[in-house]
N, C-alpha and C. Protein backbone atom coordinates (compact mmCIF):
# COMPACT_ATOMS: atom_id res chain seq x y z
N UNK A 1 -10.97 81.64 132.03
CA UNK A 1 -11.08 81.87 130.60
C UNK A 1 -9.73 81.65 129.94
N UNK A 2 -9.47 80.79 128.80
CA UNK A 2 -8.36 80.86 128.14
C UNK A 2 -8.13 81.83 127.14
N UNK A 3 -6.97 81.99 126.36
CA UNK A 3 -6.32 82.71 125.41
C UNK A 3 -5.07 81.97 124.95
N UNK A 4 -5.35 82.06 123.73
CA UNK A 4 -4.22 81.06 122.75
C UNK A 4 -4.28 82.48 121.79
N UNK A 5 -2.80 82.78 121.27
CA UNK A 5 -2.81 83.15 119.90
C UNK A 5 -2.32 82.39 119.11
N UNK A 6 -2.26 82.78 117.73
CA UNK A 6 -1.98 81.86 116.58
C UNK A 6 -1.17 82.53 115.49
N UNK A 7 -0.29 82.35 115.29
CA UNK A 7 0.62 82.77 113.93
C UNK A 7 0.52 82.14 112.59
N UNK A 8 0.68 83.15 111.67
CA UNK A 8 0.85 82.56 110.03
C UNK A 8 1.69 81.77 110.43
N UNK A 9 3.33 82.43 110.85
CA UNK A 9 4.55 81.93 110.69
C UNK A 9 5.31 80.80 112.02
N UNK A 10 6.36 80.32 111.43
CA UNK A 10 7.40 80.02 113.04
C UNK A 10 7.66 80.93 113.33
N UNK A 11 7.52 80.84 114.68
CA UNK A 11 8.43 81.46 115.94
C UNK A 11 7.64 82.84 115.78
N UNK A 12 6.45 82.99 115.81
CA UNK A 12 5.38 83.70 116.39
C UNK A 12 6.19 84.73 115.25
N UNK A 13 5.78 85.04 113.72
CA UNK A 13 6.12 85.48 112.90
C UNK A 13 4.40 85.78 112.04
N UNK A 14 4.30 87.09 111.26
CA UNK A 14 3.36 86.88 110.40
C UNK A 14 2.05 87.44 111.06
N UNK A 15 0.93 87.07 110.41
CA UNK A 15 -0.25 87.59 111.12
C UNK A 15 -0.34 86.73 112.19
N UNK A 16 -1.34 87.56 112.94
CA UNK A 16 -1.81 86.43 114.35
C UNK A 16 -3.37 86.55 114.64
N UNK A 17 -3.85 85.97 115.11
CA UNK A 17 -5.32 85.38 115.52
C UNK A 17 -5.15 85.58 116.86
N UNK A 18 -6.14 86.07 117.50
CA UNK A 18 -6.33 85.69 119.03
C UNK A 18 -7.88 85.09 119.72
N UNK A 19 -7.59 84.32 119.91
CA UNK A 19 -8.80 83.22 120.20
C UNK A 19 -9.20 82.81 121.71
N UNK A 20 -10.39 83.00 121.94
CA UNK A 20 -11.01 83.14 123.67
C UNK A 20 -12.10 81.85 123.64
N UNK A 21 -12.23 81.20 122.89
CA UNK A 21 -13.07 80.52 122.38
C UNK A 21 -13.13 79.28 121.36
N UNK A 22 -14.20 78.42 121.06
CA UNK A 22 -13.91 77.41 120.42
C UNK A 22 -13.62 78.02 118.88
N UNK A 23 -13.17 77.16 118.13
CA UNK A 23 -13.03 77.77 116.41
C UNK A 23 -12.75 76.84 115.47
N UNK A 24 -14.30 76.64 114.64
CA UNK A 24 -13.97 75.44 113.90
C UNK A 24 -13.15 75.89 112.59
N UNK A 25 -12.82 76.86 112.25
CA UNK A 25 -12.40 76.93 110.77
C UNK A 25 -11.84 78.40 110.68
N UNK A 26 -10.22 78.47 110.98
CA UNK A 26 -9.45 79.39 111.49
C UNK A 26 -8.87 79.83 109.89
N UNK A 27 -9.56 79.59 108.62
CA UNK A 27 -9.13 79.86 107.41
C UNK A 27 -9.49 81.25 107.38
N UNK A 28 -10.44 81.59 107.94
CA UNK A 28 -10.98 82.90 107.07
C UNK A 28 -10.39 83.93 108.42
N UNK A 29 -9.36 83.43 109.43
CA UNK A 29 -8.73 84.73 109.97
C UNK A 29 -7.21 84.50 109.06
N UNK A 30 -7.00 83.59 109.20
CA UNK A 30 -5.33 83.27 108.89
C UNK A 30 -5.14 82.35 107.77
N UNK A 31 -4.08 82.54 106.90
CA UNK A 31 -3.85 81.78 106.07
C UNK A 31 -3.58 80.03 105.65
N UNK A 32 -2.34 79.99 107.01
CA UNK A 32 -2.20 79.08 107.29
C UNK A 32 -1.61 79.18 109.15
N UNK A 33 -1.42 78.16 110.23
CA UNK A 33 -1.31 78.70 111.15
C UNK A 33 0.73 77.73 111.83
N UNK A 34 1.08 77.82 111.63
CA UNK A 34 2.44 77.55 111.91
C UNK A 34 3.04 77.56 113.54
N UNK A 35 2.52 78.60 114.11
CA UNK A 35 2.86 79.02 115.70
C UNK A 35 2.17 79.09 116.84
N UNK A 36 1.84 79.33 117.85
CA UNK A 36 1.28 79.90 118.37
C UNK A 36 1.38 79.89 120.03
N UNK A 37 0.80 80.61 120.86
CA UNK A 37 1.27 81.02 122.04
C UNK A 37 0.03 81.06 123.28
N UNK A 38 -0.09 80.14 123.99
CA UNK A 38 -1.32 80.08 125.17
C UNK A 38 -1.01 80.77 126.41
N UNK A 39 -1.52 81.50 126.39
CA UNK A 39 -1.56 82.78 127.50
C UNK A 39 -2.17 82.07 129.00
N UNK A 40 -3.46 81.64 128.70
CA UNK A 40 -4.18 81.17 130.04
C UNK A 40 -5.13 79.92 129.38
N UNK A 41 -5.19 78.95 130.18
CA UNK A 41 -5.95 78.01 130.09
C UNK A 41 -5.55 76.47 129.31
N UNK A 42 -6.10 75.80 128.65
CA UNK A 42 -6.21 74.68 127.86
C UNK A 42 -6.58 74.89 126.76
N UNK A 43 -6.10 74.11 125.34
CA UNK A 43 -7.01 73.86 124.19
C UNK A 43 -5.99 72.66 123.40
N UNK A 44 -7.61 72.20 123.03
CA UNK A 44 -7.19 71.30 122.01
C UNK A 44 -6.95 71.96 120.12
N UNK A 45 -5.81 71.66 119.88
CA UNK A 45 -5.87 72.21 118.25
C UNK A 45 -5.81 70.74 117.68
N UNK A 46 -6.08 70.89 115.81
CA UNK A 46 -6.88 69.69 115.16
C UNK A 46 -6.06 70.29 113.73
N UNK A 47 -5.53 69.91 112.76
CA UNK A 47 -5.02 69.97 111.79
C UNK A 47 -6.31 69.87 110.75
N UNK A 48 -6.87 69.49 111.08
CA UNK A 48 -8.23 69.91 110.02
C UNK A 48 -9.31 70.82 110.48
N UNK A 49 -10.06 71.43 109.72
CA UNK A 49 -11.26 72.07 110.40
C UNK A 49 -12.57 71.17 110.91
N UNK A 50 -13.49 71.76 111.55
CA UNK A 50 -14.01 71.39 112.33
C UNK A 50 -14.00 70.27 113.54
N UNK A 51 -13.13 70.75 113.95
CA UNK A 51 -12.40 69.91 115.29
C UNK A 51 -11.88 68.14 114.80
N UNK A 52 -11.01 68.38 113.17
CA UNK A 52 -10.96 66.68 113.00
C UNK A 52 -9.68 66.58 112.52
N UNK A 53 -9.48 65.18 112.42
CA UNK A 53 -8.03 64.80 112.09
C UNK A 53 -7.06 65.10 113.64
N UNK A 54 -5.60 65.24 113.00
CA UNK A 54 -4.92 64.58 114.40
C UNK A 54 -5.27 66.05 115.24
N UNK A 55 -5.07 65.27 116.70
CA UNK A 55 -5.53 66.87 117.65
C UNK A 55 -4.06 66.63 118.69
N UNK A 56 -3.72 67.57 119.30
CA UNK A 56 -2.80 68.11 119.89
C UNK A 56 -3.45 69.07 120.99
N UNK A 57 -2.89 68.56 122.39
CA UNK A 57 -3.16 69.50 123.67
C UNK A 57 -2.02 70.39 123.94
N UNK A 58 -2.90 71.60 123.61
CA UNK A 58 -1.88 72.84 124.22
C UNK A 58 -1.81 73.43 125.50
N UNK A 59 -0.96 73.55 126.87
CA UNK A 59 -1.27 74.63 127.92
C UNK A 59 -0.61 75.76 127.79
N UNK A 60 -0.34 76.24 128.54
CA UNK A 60 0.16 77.52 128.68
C UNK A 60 1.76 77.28 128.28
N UNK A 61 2.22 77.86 127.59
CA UNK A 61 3.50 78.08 126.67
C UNK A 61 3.14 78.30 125.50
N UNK A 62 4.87 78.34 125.02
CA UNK A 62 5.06 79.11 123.69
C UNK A 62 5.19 77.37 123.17
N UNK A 63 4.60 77.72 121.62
CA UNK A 63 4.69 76.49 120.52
C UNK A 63 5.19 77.32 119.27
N UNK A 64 6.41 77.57 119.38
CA UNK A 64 6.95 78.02 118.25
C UNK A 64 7.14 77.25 116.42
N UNK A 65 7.02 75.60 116.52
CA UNK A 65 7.14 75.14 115.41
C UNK A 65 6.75 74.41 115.20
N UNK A 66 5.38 73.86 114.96
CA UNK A 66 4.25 73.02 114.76
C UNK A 66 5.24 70.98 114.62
N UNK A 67 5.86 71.68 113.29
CA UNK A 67 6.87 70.17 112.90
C UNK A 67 7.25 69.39 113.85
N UNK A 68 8.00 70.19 114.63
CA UNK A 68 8.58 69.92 115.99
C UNK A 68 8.16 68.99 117.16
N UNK A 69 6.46 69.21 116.75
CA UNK A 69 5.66 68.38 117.35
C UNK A 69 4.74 67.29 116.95
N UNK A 70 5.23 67.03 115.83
CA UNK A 70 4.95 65.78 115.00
C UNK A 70 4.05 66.36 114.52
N UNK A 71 3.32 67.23 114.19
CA UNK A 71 2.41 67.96 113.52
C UNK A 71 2.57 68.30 111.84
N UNK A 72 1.68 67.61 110.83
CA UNK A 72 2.64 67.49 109.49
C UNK A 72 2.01 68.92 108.44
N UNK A 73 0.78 69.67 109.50
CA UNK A 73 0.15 70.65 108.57
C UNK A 73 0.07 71.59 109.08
N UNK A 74 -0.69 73.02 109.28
CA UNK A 74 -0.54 73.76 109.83
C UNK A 74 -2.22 73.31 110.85
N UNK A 75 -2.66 74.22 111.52
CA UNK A 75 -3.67 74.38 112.73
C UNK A 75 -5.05 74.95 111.98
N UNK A 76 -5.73 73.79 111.78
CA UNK A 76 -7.10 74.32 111.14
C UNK A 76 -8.24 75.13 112.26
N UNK A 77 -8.47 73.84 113.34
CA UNK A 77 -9.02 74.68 114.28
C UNK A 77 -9.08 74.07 115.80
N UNK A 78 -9.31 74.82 116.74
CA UNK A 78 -9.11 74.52 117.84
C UNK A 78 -10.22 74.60 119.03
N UNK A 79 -10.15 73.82 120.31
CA UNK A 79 -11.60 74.21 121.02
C UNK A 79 -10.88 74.07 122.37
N UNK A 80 -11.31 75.18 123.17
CA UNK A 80 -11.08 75.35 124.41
C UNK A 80 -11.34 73.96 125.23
N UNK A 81 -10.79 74.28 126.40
CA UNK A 81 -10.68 72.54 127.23
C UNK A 81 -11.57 73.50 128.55
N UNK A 82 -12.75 73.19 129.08
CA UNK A 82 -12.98 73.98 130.24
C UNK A 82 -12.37 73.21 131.79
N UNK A 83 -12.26 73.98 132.25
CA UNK A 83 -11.68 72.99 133.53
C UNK A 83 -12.65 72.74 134.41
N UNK A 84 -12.31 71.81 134.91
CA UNK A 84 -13.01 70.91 135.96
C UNK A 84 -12.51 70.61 136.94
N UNK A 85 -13.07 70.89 138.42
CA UNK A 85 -12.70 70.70 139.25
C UNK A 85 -13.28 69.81 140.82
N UNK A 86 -14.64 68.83 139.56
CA UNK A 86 -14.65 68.01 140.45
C UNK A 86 -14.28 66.81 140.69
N UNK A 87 -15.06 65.30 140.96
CA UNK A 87 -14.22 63.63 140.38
C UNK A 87 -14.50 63.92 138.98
N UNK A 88 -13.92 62.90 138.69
CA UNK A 88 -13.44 62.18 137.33
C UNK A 88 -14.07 60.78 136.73
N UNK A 89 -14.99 60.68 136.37
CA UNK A 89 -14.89 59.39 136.08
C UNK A 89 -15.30 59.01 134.97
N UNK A 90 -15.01 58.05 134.04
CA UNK A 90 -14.70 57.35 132.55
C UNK A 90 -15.23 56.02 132.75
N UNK A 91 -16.03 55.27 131.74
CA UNK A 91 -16.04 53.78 131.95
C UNK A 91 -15.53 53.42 130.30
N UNK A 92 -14.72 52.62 130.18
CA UNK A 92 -14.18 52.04 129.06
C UNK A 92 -14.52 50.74 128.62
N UNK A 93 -15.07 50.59 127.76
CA UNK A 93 -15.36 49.38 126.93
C UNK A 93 -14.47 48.77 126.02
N UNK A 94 -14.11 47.31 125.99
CA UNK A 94 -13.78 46.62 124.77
C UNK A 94 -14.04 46.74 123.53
N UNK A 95 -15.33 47.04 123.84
CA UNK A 95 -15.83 46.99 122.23
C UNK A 95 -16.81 47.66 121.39
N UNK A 96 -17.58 48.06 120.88
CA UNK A 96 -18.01 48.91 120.03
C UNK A 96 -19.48 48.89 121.29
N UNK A 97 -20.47 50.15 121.10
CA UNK A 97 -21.62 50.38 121.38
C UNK A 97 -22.14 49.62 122.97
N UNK A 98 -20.62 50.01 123.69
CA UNK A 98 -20.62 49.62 125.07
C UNK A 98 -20.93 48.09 125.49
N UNK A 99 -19.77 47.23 124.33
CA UNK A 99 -19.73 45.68 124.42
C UNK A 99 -18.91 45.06 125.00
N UNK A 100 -18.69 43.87 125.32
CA UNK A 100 -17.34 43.35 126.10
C UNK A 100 -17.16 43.68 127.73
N UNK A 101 -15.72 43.41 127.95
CA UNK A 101 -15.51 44.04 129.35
C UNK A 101 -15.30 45.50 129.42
N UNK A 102 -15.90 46.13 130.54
CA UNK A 102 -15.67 47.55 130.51
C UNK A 102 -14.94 47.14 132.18
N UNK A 103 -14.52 48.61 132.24
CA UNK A 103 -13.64 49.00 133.58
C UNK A 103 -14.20 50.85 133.62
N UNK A 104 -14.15 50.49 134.93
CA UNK A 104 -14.53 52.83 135.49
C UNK A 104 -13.18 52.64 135.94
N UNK A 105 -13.08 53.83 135.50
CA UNK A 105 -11.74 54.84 136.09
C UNK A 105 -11.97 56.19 136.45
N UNK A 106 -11.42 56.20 137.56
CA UNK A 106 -11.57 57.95 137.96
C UNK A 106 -10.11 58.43 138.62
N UNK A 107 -9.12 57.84 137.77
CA UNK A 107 -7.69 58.05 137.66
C UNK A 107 -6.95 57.95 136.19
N UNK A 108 -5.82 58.75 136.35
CA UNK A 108 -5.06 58.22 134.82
C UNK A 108 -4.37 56.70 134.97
N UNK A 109 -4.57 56.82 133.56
CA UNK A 109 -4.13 55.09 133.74
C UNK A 109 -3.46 54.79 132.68
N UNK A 110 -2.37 54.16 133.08
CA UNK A 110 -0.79 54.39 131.91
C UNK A 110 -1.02 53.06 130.92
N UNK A 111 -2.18 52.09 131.43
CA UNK A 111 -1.77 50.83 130.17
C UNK A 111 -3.23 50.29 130.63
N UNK A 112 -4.20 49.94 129.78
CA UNK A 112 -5.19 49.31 130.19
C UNK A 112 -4.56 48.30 130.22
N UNK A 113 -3.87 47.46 129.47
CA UNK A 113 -3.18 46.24 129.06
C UNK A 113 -3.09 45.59 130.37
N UNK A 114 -2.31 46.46 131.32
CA UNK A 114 -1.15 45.78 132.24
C UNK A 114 -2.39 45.81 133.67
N UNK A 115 -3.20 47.14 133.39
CA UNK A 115 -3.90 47.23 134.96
C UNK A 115 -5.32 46.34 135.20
N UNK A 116 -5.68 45.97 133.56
CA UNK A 116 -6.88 45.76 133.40
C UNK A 116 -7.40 44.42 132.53
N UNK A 117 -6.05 44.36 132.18
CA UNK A 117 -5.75 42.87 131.20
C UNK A 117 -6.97 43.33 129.53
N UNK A 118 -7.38 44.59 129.51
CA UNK A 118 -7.81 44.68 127.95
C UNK A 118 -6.85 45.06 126.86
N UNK A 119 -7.24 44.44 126.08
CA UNK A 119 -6.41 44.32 124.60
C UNK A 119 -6.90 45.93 123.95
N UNK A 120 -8.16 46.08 123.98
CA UNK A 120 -8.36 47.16 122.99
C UNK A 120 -10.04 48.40 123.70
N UNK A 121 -10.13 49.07 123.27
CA UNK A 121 -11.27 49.97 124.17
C UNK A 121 -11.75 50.60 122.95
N UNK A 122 -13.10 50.49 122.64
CA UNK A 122 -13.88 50.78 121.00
C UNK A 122 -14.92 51.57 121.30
N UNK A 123 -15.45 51.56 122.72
CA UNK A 123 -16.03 53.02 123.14
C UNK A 123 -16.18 53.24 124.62
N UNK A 124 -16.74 54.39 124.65
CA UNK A 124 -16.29 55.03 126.24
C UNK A 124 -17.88 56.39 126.95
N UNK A 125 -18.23 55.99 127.97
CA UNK A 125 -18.94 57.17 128.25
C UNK A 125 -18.04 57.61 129.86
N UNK A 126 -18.16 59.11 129.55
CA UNK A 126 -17.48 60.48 130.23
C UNK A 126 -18.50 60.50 130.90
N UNK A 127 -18.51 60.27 132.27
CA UNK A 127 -19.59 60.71 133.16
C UNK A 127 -19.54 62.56 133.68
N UNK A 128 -18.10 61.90 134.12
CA UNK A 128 -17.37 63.44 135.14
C UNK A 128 -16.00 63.46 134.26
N UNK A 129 -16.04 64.88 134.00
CA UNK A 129 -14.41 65.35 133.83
C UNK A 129 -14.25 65.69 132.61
N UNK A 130 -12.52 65.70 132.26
CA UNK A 130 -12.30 65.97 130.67
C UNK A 130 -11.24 65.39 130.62
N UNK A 131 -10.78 64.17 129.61
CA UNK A 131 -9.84 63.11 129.56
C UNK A 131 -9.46 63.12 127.96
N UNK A 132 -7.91 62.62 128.18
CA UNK A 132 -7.50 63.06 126.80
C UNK A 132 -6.86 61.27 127.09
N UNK A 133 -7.54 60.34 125.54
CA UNK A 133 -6.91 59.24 125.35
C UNK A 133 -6.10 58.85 124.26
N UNK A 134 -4.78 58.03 124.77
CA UNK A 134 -4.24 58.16 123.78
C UNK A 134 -3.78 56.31 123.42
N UNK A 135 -3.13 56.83 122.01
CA UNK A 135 -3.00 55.03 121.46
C UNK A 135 -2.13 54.57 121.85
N UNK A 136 -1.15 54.80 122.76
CA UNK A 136 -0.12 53.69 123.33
C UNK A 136 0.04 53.89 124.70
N UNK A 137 0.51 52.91 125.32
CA UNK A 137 0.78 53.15 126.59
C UNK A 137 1.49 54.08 127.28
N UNK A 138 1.39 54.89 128.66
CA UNK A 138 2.15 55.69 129.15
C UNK A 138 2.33 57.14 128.22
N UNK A 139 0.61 57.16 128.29
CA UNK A 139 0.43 58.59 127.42
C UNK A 139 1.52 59.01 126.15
N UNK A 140 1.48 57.95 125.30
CA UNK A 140 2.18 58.73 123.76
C UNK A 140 1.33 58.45 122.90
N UNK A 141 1.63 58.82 121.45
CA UNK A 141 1.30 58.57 120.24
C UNK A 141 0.16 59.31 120.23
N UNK A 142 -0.80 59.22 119.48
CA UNK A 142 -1.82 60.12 118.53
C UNK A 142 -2.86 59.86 119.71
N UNK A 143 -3.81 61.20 120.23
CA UNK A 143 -4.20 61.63 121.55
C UNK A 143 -5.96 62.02 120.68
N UNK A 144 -6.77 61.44 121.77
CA UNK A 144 -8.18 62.48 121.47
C UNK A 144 -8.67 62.50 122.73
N UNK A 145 -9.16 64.10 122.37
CA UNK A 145 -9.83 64.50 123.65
C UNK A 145 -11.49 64.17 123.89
N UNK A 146 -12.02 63.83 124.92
CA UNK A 146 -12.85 63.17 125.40
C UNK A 146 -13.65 64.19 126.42
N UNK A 147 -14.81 64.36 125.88
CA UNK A 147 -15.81 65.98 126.79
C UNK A 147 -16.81 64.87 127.33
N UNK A 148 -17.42 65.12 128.02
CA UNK A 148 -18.62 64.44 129.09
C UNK A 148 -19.34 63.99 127.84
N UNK A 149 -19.70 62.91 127.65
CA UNK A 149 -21.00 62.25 126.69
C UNK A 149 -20.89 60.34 126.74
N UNK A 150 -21.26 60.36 126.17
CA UNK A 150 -21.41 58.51 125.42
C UNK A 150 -20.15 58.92 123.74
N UNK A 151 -19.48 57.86 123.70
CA UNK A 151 -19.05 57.98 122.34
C UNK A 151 -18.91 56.18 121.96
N UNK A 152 -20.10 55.87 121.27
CA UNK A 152 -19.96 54.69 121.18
C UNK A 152 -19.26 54.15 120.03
N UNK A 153 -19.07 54.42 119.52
CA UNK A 153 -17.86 53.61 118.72
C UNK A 153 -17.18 54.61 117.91
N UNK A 154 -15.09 54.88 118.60
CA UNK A 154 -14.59 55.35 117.78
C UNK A 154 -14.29 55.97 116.49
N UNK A 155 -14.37 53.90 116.19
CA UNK A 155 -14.31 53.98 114.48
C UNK A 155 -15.22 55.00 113.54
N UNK A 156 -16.77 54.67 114.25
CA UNK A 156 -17.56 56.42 113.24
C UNK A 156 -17.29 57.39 113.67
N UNK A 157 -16.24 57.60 114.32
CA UNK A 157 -15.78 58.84 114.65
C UNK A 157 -14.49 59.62 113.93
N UNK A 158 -14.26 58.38 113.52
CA UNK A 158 -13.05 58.89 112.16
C UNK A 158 -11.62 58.23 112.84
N UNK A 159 -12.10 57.37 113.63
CA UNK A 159 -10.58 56.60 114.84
C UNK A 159 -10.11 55.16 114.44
N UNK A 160 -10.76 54.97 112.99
CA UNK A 160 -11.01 53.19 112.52
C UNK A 160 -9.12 52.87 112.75
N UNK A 161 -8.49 53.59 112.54
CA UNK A 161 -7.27 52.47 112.87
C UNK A 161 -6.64 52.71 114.00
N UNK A 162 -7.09 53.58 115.01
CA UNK A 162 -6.32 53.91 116.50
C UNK A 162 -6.77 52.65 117.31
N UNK A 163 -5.96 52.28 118.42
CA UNK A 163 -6.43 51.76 119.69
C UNK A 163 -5.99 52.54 120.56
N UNK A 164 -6.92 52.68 121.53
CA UNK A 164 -6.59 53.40 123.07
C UNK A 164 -6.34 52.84 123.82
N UNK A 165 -5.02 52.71 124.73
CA UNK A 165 -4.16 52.13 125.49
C UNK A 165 -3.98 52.35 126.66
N UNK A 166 -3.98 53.93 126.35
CA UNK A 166 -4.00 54.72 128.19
C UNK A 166 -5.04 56.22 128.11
N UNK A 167 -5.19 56.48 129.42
CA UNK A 167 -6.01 57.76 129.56
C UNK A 167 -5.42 58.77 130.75
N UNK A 168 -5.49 59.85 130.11
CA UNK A 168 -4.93 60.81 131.60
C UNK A 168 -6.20 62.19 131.55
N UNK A 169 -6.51 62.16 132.97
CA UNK A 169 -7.40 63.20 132.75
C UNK A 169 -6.99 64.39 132.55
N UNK A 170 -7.99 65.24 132.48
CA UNK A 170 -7.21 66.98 132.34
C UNK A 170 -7.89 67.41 133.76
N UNK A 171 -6.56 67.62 134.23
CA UNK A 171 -6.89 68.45 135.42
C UNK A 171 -6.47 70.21 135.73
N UNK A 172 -6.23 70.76 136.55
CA UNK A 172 -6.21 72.01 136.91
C UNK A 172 -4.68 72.41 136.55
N UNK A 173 -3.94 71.54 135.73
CA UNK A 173 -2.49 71.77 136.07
C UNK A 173 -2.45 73.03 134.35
N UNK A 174 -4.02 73.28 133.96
CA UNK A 174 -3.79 74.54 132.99
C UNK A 174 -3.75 76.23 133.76
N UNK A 175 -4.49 75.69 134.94
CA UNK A 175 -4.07 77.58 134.97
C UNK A 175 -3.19 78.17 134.76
């Protein structure tokens, strides 16, 4: 089970929230959310409510100053990451509604570019696991997390100008 708290302020200042659970719309505990501190487990937080706009993976540590982390607003809402502890596996598509070349992966993978020769990946089904993809190679830049389903095309997902480059799964390294 995880635990994240959440601060009005920096540096764990102000009211606080304590959250065991998913939470689409952290307005009506806290004002705004600036800080906060993960006790046990995984979560994804989202600068907008209902799990949208840019998202950010938290583990266990202190996040004393949102800015700090390229983060330009405060923490609307957030959803637990459950762990998984069996394979892994992802199939990635070129192109929208599972078109083009696809590739399975049941590893992280630092560059589709370089391992796989694809230019771009427009949707994806999660067989096994929980994978966080992000738009540039060697896990940087603007990250979404990825739960077991079909997600066929990004773009209606609110991703129209990201490309996904690399993927790293989420493994056990939250306890």
């Amino acid at each position: 089970m995880g635990k994240i708290i959440f601060y009005e302020e920096r540096n764990f200042q102000g009211r606080s929230y304590e959250c065991m659970s998913d939470c689409p719309d952290m307005s009506s505990y806290l004002s705004r959310c600036q800080s906060c501190r993960v006790e046990s487990g995984c979560f994804m937080v989202y600068d907008r409510s209902n799990f949208m706009g840019n998202q950010f993976f938290m583990r266990r540590g202190e996040y004393s100053d949102y800015t700090r982390m390229g983060m330009t607003d405060s923490i609307r809402s957030c959803r637990m990451v459950p762990m998984h502890r069996g394979q892994f596996r992802m199939k990635i598509y070129e192109r929208e509604n599972f078109g083009g070349q696809s590739m399975e992966l049941m590893d992280d993978c630092d560059s589709i570019m370089d391992r796989y020769r694809m230019s771009d990946c427009q949707s994806c089904n999660v067989m096994d696991g929980h994978w966080l993809m992000y738009e540039q190679p060697h896990f940087r830049g603007r990250m979404m997390y990825m739960r077991p389903g079909e997600y066929r095309s990004f773009r209606e997902m609110g991703m129209s100008n990201m490309r996904f480059m690399s993927m790293k799964r989420i493994t056990d390294m939250c306890m």
